[in-house]
N, C-alpha and C. Protein backbone atom coordinates (compact mmCIF):
# COMPACT_ATOMS: atom_id res chain seq x y z
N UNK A 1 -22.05 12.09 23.09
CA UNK A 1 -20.93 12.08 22.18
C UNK A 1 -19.62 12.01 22.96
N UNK A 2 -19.36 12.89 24.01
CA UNK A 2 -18.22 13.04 25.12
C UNK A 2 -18.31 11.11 25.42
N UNK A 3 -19.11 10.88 25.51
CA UNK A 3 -18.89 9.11 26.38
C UNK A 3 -18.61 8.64 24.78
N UNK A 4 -18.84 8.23 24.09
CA UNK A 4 -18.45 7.61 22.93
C UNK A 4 -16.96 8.34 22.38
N UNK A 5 -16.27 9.72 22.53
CA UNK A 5 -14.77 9.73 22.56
C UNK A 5 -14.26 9.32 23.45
N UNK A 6 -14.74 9.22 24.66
CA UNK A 6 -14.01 8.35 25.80
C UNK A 6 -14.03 7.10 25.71
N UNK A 7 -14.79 6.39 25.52
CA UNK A 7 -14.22 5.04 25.15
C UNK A 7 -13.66 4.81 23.85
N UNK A 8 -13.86 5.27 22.78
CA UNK A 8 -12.81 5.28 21.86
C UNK A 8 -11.36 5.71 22.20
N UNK A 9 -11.32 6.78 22.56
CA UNK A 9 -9.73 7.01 23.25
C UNK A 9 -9.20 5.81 24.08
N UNK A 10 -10.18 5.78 25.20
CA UNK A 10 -9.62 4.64 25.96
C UNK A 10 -9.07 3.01 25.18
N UNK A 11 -10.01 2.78 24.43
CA UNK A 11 -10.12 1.36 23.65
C UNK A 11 -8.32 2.15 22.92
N UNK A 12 -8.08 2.73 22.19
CA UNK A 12 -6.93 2.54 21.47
C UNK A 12 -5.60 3.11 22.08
N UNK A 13 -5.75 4.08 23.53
CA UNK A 13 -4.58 4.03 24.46
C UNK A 13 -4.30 2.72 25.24
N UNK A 14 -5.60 1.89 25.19
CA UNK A 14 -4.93 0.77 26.21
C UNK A 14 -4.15 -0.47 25.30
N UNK A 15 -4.63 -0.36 23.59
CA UNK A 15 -3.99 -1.19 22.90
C UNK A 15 -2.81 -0.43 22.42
N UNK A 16 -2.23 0.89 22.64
CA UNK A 16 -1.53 1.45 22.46
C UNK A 16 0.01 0.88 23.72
N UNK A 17 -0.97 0.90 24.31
CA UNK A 17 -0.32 0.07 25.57
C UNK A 17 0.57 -1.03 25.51
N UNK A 18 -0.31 -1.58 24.98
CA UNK A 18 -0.47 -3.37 24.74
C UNK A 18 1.22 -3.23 23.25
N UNK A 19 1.13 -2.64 22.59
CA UNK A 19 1.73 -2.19 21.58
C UNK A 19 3.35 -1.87 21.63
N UNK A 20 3.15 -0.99 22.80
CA UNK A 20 4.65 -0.69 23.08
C UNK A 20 4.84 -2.33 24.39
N UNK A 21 4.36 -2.65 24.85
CA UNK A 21 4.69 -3.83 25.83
C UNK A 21 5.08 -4.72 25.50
N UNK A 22 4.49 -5.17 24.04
CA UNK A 22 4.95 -6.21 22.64
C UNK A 22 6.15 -5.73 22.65
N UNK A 23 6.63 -4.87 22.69
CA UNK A 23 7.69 -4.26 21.80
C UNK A 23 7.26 -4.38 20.01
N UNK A 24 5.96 -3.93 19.54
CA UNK A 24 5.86 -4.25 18.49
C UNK A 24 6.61 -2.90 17.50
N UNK A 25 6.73 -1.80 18.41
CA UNK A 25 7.59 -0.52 17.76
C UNK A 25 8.91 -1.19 17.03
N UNK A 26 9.67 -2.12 17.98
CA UNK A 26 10.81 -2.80 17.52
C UNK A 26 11.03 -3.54 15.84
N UNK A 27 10.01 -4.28 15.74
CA UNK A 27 10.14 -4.89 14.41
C UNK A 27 9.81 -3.87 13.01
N UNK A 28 10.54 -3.34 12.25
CA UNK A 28 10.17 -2.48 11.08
C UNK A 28 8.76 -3.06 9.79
N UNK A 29 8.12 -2.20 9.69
CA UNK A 29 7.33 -2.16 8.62
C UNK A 29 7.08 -0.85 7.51
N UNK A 30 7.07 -1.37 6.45
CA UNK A 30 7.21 -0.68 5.19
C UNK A 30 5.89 -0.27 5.75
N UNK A 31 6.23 1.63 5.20
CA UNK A 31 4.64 2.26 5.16
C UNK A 31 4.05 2.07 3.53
N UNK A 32 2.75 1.76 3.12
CA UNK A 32 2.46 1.89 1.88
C UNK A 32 2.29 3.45 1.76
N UNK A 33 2.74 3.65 0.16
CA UNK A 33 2.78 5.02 -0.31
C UNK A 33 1.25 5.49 -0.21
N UNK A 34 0.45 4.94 -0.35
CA UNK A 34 -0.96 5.55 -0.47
C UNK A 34 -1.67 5.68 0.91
N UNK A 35 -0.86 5.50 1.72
CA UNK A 35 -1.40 6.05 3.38
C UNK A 35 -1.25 7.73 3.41
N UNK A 36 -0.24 8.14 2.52
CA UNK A 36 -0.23 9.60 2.19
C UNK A 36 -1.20 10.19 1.92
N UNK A 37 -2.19 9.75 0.61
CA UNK A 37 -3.00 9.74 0.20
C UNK A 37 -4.03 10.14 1.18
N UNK A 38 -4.35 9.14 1.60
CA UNK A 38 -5.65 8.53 2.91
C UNK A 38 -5.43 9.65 3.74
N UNK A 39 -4.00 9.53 4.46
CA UNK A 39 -4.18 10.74 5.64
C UNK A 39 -4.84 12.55 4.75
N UNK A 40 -3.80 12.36 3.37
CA UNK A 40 -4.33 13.74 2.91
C UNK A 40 -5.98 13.78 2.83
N UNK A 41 -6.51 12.80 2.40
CA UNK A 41 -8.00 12.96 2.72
C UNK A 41 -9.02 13.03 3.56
N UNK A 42 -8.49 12.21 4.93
CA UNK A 42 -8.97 12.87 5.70
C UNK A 42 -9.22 13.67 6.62
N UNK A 43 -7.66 14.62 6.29
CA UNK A 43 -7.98 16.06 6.67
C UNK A 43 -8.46 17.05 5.96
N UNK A 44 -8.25 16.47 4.53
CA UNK A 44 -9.30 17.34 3.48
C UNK A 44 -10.57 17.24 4.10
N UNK A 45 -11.14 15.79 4.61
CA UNK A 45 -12.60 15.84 4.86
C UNK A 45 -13.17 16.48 6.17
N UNK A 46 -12.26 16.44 6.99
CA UNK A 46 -12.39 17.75 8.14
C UNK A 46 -12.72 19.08 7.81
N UNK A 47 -11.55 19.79 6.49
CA UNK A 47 -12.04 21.12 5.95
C UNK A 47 -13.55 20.75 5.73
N UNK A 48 -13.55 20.04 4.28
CA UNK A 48 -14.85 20.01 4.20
C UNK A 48 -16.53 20.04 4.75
N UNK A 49 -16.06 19.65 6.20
CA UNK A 49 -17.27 19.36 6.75
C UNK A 49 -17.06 20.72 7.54
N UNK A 50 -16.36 21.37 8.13
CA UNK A 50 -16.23 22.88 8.34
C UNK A 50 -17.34 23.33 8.36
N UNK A 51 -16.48 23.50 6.50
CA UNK A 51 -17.03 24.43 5.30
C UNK A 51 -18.65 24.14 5.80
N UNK A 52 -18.95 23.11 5.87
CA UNK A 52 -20.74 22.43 5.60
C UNK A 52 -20.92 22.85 6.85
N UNK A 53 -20.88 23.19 8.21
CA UNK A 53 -21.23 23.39 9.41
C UNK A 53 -21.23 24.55 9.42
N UNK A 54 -20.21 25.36 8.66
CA UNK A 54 -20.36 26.94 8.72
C UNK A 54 -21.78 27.77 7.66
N UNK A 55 -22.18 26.75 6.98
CA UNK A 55 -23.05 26.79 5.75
C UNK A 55 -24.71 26.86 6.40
N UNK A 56 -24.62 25.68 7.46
CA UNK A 56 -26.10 25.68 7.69
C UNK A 56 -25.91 26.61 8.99
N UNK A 57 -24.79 26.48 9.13
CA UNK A 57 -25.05 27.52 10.63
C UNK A 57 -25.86 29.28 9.82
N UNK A 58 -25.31 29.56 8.61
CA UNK A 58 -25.85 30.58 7.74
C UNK A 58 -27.16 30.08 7.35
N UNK A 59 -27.53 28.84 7.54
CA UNK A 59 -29.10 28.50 6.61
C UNK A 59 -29.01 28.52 5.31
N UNK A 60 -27.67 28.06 4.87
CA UNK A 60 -27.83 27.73 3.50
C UNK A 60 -27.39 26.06 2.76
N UNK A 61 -28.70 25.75 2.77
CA UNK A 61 -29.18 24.70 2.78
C UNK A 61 -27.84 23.93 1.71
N UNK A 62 -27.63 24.42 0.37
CA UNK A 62 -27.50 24.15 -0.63
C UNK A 62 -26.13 23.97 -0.84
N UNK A 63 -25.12 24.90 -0.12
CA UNK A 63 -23.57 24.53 -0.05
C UNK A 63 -23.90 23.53 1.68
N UNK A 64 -24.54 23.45 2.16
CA UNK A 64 -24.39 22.28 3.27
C UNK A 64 -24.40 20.87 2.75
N UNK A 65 -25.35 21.11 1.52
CA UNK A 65 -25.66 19.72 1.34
C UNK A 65 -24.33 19.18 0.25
N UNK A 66 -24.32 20.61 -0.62
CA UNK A 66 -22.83 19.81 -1.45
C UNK A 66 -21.59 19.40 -0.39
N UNK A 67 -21.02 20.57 0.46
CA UNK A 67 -20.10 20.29 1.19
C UNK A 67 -19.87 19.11 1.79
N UNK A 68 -21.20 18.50 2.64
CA UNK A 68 -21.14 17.38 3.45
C UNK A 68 -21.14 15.98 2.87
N UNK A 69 -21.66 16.44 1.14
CA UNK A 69 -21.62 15.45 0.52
C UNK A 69 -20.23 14.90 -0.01
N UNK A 70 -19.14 16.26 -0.16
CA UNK A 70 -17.94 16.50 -0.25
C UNK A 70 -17.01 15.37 1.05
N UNK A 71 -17.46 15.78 1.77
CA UNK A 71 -16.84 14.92 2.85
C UNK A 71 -17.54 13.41 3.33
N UNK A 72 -18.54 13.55 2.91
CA UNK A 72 -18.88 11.93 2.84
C UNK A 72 -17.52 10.89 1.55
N UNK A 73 -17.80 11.63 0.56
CA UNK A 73 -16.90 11.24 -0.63
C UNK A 73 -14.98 11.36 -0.16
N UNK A 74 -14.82 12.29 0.54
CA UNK A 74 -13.26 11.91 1.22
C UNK A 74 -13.10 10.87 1.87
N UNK A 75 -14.35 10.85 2.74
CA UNK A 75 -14.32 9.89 3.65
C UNK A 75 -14.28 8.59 3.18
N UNK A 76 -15.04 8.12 2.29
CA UNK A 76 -15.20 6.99 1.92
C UNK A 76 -14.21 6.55 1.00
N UNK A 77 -13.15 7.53 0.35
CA UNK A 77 -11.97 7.68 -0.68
C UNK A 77 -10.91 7.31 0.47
N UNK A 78 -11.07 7.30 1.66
CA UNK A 78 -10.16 7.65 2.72
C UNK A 78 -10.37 5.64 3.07
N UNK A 79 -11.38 5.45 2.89
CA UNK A 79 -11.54 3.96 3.45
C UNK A 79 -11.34 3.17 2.37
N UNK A 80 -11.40 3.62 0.95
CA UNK A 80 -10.63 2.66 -0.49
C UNK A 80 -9.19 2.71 0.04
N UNK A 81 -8.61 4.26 0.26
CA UNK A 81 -7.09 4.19 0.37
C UNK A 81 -6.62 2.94 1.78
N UNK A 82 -7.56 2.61 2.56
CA UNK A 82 -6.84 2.17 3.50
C UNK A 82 -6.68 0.42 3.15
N UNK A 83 -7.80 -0.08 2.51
CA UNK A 83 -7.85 -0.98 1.75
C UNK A 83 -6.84 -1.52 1.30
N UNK A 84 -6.49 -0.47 0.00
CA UNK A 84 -5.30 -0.31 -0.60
C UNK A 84 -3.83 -0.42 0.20
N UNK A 85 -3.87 -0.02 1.32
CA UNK A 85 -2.74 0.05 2.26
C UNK A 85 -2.83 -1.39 2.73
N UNK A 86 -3.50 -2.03 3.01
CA UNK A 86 -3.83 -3.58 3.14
C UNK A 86 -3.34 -4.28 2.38
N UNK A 87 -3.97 -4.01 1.03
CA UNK A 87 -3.36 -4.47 -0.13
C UNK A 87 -1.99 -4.91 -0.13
N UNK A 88 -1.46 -3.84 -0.11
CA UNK A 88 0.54 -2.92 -0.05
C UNK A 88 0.78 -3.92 0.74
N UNK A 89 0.11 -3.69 1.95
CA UNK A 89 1.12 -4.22 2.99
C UNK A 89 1.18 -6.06 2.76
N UNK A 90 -0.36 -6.78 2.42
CA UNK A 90 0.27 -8.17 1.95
C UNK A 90 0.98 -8.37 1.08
N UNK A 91 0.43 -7.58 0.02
CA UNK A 91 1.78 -7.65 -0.89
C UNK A 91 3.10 -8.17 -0.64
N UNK A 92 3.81 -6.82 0.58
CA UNK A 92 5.12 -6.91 1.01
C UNK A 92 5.38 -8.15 2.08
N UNK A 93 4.60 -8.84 2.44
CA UNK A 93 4.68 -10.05 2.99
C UNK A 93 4.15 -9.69 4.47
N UNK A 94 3.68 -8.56 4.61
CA UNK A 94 3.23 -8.24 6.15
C UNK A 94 1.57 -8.51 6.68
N UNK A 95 1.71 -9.60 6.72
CA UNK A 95 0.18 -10.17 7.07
C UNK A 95 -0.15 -10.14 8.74
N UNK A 96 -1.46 -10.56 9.08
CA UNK A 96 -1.84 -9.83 10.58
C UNK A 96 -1.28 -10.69 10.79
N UNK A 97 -0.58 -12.29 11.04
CA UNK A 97 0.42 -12.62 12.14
C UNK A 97 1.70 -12.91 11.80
N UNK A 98 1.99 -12.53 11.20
CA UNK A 98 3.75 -12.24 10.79
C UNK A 98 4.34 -11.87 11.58
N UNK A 99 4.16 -10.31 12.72
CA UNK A 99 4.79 -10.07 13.96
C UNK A 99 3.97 -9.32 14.52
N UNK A 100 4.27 -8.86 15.82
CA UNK A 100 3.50 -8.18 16.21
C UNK A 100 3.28 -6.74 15.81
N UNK A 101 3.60 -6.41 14.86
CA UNK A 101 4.05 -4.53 14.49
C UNK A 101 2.83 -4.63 12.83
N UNK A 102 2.71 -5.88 12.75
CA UNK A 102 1.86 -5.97 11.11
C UNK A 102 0.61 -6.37 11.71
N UNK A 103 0.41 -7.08 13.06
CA UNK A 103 -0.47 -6.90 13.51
C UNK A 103 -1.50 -6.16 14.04
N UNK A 104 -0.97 -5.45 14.87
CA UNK A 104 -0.78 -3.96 15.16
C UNK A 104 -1.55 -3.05 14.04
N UNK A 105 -0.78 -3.11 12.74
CA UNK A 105 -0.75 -2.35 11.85
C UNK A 105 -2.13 -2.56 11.74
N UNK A 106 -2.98 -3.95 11.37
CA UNK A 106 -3.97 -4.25 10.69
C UNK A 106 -5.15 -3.82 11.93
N UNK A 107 -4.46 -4.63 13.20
CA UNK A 107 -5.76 -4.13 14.14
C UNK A 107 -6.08 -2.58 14.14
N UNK A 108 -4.99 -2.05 14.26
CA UNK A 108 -5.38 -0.22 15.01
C UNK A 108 -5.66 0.77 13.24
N UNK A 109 -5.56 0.44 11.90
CA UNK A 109 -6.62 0.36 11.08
C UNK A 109 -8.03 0.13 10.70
N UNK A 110 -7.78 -1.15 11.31
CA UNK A 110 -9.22 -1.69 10.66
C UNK A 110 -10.55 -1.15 11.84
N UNK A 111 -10.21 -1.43 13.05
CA UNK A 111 -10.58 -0.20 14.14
C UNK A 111 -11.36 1.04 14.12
N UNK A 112 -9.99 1.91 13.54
CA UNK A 112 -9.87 3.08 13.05
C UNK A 112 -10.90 3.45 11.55
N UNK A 113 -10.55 2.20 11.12
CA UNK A 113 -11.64 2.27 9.64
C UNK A 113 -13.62 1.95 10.30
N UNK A 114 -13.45 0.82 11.15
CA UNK A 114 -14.68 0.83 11.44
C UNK A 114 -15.37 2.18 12.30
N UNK A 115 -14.63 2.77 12.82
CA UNK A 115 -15.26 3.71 13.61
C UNK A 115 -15.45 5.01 12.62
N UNK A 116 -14.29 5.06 11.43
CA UNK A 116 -15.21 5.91 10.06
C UNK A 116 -15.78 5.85 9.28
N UNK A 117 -16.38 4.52 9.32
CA UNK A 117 -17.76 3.69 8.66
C UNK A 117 -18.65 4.68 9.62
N UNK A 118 -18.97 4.55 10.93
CA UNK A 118 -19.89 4.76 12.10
C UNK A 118 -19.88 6.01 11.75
N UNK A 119 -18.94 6.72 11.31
CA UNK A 119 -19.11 8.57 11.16
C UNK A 119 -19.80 8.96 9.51
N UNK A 120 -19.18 7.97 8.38
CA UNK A 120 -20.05 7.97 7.87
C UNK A 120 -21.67 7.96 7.72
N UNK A 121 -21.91 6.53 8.08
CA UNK A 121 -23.16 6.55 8.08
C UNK A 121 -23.82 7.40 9.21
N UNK A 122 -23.19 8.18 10.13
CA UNK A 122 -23.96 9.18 10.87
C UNK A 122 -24.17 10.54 9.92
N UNK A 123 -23.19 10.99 9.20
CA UNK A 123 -23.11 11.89 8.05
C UNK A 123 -24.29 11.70 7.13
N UNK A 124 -24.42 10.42 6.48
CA UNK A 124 -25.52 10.05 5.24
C UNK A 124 -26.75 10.27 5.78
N UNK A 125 -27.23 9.98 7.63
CA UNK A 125 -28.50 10.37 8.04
C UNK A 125 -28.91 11.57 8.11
N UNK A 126 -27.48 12.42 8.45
CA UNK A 126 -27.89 13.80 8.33
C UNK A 126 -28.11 14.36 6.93
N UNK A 127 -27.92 13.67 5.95
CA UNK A 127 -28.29 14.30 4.65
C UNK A 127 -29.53 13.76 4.31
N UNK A 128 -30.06 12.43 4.38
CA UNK A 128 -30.49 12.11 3.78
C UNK A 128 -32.14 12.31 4.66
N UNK A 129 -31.96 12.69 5.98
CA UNK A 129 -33.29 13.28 6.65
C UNK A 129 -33.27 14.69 6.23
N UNK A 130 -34.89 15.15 5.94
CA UNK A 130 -35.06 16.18 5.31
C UNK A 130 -34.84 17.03 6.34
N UNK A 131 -34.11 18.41 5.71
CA UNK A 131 -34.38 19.45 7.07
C UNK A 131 -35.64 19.76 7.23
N UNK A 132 -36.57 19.70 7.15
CA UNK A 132 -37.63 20.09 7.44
C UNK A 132 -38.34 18.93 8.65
N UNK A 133 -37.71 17.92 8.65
CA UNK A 133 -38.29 17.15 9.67
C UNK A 133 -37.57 17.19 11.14
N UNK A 134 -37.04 17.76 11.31
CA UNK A 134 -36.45 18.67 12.78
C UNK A 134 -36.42 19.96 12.89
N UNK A 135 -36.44 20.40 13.82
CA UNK A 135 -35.87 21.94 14.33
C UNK A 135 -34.74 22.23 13.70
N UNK A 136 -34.28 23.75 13.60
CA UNK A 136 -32.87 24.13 13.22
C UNK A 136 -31.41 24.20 14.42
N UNK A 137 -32.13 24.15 15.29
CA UNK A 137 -31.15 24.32 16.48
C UNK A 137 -31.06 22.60 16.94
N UNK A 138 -31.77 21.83 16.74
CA UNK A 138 -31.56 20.38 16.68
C UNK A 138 -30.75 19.82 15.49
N UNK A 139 -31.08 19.81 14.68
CA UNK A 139 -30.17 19.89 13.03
C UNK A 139 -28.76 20.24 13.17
N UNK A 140 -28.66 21.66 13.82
CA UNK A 140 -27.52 22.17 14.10
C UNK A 140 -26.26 21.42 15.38
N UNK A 141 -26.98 20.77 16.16
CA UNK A 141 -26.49 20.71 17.14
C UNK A 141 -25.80 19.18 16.99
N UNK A 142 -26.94 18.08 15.72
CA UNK A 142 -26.75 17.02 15.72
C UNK A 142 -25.33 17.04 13.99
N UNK A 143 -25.13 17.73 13.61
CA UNK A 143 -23.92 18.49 12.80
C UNK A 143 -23.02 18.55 13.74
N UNK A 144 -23.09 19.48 14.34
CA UNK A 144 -22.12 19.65 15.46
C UNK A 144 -21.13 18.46 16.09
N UNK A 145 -21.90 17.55 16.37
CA UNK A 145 -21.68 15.95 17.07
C UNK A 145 -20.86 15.57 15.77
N UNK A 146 -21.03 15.55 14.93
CA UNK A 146 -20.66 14.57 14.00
C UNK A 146 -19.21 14.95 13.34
N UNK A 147 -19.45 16.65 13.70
CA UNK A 147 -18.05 17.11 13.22
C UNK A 147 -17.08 16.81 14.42
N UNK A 148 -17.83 17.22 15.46
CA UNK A 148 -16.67 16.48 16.98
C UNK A 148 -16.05 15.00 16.67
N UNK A 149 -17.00 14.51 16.12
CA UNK A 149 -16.44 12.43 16.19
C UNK A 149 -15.55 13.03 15.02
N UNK A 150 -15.84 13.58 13.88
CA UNK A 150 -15.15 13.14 12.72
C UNK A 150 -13.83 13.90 12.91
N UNK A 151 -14.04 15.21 13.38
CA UNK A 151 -12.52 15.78 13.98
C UNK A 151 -11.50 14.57 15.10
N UNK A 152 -12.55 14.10 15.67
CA UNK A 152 -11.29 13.07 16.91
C UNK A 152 -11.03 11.98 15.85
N UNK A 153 -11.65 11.44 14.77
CA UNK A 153 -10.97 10.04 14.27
C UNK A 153 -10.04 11.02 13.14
N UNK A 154 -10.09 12.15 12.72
CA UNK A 154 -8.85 12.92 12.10
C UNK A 154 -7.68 13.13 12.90
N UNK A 155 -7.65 13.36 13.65
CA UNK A 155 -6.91 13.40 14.90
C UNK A 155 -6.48 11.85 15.38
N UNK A 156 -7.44 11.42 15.65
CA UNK A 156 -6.82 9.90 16.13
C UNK A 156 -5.70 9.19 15.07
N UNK A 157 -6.51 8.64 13.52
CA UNK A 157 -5.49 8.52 12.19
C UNK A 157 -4.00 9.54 12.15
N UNK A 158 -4.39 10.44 12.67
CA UNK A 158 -2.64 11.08 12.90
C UNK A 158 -1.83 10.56 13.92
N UNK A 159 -2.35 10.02 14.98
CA UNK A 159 -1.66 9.98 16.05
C UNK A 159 -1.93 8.46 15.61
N UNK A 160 -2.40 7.55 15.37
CA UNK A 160 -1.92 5.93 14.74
C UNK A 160 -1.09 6.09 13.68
N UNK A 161 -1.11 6.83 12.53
CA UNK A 161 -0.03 6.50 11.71
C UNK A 161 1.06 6.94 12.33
N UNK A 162 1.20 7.88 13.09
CA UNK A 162 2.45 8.03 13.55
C UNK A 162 3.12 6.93 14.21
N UNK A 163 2.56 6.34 15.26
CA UNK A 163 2.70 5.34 16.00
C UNK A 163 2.74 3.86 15.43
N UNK A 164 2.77 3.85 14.10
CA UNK A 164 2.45 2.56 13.74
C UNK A 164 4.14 2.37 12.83
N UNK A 165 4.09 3.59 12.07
CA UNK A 165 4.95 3.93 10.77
C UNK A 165 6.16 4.84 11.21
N UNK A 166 6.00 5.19 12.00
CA UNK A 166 7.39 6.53 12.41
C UNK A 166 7.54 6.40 13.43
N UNK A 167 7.00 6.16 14.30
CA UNK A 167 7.96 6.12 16.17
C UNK A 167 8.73 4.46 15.86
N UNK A 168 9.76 4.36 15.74
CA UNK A 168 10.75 3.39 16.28
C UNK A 168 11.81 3.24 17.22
N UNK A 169 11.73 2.40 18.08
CA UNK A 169 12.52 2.04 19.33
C UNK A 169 13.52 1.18 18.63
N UNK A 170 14.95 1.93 19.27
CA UNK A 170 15.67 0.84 18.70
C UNK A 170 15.93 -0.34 19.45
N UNK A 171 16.75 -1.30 19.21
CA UNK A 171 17.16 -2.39 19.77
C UNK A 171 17.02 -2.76 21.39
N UNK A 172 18.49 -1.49 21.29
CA UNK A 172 19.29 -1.58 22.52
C UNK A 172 18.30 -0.46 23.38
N UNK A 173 17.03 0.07 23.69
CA UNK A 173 16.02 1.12 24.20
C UNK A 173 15.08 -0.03 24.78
């Protein structure tokens, strides 16, 4: 899991890179209102999966399975909203080659969205394999992993919207 946040980190500091070198900070883009949304959900879905890790760590099967199911459902509410932010943003005329800052926008999203597809469907295996077909300290441990990835792409989505929508360089910088 440690080698799969390291190259994820790496993959979006070096286009982070690439980003400020564009000067793509320079050109302004409208944030869509429903990125509010999205971010609020998926730090809701962080609580949520907590909640579900603190549940089976007790052996109780039954708020693990609602909880995690809880955060499968943010999660995937979290990948309509970003959609939607797609939406917004052609709408407003900001398509992936318009400049480099709408580009930007769409790559370090869609990215960001595929790698919470990958946490998803790591989530749905853990529900949908019975506990009874592993150990509890294996079960536990493979929870564990999933809350690590899903905590760093909560974390990561904060530190891209920031960087995408609120850090601006002005002109003359």
């Amino acid at each position: 899991m440690w080698l799969t946040l390291v190259s994820v980190a790496i993959l979006f500091l070096a286009l982070t890179v690439f980003y400020i070198f564009n000067g793509a900070q320079r050109k302004p883009i409208v944030m869509p209102q429903i990125l509010w949304v999205s971010t609020l959900l998926i730090l809701l879905s962080s609580m949520t999966l907590e909640i579900a890790r603190r549940a089976l760590r007790r052996r109780l099967e039954r708020p693990f399975q609602l909880w995690i199911t809880a955060t499968m459902l943010l999660g995937g509410g979290f990948l309509v909203a970003q959609l939607l932010a797609w939406q917004a943003l052609s709408e407003a005329g900001f398509y992936v080659n318009r400049n480099f800052r709408s580009g930007y926008a769409y790559l370090f999203t869609g990215l960001h969205g595929a790698h919470l597809l990958g946490g998803l469907l790591g989530l749905v295996y853990l529900v949908w394999r019975r506990a009874e077909s592993w150990t509890v300290l294996r079960r536990r441990v493979s929870v564990d992993m999933m809350a690590l990835y899903w905590h760093f792409l909560g974390g990561l989505w904060l530190y891209l919207w920031a960087l995408i929508f609120f850090w601006q360089v002005g002109e003359g910088e």
